[in-house]
C-alpha atoms as a PDB file:
ATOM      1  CA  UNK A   1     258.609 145.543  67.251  1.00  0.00           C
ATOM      2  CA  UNK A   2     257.710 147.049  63.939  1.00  0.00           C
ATOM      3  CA  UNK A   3     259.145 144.936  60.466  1.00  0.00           C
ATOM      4  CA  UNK A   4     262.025 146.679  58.834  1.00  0.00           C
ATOM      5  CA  UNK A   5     261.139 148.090  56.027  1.00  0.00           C
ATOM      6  CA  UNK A   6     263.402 148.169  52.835  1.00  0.00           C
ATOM      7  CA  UNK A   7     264.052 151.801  51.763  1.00  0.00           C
ATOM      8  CA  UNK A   8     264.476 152.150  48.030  1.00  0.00           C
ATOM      9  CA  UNK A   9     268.106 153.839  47.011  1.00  0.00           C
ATOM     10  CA  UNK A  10     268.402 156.949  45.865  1.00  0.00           C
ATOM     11  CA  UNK A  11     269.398 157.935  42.891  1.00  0.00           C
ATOM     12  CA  UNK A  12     272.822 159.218  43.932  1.00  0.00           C
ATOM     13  CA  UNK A  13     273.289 155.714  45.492  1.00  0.00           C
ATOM     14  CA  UNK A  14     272.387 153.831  42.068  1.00  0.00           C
ATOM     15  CA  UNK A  15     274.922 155.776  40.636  1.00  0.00           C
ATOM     16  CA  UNK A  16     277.513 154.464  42.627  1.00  0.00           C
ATOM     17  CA  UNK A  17     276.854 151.107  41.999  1.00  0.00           C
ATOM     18  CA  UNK A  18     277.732 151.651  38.796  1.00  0.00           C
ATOM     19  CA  UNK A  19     281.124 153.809  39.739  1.00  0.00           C
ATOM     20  CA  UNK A  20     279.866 156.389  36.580  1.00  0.00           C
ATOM     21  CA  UNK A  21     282.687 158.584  36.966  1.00  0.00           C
ATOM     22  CA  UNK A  22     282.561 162.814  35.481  1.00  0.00           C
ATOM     23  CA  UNK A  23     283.670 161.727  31.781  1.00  0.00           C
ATOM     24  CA  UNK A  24     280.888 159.636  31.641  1.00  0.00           C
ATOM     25  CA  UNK A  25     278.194 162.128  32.702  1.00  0.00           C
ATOM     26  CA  UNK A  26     279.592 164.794  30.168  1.00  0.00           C
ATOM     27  CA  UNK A  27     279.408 161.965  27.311  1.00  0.00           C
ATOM     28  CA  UNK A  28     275.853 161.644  28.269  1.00  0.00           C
ATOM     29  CA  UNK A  29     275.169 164.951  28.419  1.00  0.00           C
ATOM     30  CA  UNK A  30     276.910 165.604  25.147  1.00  0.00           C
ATOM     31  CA  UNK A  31     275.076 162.880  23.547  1.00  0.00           C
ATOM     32  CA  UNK A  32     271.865 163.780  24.517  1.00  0.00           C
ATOM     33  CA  UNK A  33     272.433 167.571  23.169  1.00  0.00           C
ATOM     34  CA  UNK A  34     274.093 166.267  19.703  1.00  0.00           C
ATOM     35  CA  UNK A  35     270.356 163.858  19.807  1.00  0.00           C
ATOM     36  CA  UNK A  36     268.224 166.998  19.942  1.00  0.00           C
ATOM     37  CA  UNK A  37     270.150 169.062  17.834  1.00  0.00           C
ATOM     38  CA  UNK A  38     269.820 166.655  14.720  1.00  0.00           C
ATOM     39  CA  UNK A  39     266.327 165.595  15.698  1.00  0.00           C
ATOM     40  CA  UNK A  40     265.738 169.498  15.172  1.00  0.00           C
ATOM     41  CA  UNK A  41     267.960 170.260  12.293  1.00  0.00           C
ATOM     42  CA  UNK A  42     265.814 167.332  10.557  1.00  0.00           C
ATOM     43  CA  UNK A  43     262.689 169.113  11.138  1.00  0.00           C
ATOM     44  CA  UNK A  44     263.952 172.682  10.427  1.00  0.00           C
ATOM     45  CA  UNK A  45     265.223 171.213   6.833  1.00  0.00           C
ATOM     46  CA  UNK A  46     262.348 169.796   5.951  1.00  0.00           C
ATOM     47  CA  UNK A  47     260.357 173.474   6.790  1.00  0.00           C
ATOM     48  CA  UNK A  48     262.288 175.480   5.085  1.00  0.00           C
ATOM     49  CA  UNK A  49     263.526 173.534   2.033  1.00  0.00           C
ATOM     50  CA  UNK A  50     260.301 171.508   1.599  1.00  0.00           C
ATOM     51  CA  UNK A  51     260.351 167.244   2.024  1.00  0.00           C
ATOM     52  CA  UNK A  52     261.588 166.660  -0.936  1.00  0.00           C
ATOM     53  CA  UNK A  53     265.272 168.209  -0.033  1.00  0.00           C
ATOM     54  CA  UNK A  54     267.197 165.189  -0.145  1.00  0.00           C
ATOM     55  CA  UNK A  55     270.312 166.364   2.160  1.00  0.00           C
ATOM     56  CA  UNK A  56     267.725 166.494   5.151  1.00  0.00           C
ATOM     57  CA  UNK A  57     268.101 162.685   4.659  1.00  0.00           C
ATOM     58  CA  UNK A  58     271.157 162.922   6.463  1.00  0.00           C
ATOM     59  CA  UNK A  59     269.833 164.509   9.578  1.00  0.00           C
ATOM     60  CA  UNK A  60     267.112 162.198   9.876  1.00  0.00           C
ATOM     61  CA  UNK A  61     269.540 159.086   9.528  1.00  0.00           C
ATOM     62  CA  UNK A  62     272.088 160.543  11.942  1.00  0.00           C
ATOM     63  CA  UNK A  63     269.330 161.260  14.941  1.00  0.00           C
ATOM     64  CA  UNK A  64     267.780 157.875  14.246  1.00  0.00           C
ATOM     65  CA  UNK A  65     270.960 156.276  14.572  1.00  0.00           C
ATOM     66  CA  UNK A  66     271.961 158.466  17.840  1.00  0.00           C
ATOM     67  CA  UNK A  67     268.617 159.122  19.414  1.00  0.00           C
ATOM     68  CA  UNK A  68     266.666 156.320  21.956  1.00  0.00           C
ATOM     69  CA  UNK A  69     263.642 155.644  20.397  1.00  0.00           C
ATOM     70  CA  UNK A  70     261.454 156.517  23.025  1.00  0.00           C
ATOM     71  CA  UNK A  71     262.664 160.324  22.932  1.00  0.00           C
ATOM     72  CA  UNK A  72     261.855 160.256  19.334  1.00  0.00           C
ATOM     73  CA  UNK A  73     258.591 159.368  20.028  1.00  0.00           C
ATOM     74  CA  UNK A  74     257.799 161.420  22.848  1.00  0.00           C
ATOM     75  CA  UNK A  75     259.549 164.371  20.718  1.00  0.00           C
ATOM     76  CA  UNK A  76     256.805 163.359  17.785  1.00  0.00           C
ATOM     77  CA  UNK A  77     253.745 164.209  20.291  1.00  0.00           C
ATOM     78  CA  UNK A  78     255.270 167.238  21.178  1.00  0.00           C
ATOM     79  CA  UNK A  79     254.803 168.058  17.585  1.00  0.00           C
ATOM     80  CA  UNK A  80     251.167 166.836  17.084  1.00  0.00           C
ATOM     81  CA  UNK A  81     250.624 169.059  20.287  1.00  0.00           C
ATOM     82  CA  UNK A  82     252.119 171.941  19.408  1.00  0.00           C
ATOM     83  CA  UNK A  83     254.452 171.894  22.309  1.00  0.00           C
ATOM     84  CA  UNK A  84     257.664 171.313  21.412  1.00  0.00           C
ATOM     85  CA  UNK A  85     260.056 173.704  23.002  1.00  0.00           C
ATOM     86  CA  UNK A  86     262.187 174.335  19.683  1.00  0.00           C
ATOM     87  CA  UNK A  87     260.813 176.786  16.490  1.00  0.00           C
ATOM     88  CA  UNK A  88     261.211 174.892  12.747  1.00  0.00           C
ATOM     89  CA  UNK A  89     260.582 178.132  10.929  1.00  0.00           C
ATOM     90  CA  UNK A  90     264.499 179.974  11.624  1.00  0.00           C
END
């Protein structure tokens, strides 16, 4: 007889471990949206009024409070790459 073997869960089934219920998912999703907006607003300040604009502070202290780290970063080499999927200039 062949040895069981353990089949990871799916994601649907981590989920429900977790009971993450509809309000959560839009709080996520909401969150994540809110992250990207200021993470962009930062950037599109700081084109068009120059670094020295001191209300773009604000944009940059509200996505580093919101935002993971780890998107920040991975949103930074976008940048360097010139891939990032949002426009500074407008």
């Amino acid at each position: 007889m062949p040895a069981e073997v353990e089949v990871p869960p799916t994601t649907w089934e981590r989920l429900q471990q977790y009971q993450v219920d509809k309000e959560h998912f839009r709080f996520i999703v909401r969150k994540q949206r809110q992250c990207f907006a200021y993470y962009v607003d930062f950037h599109r300040c700081n084109e068009l009024m120059g670094k020295d604009y001191k209300p773009c502070k604000f944009f940059q202290n509200v996505y580093k409070d919101f935002c993971p780290g780890f998107w920040v970063e991975k949103w930074d080499e976008l940048i360097e790459e010139g891939r990032f999927p949002a426009k500074f200039d407008r």
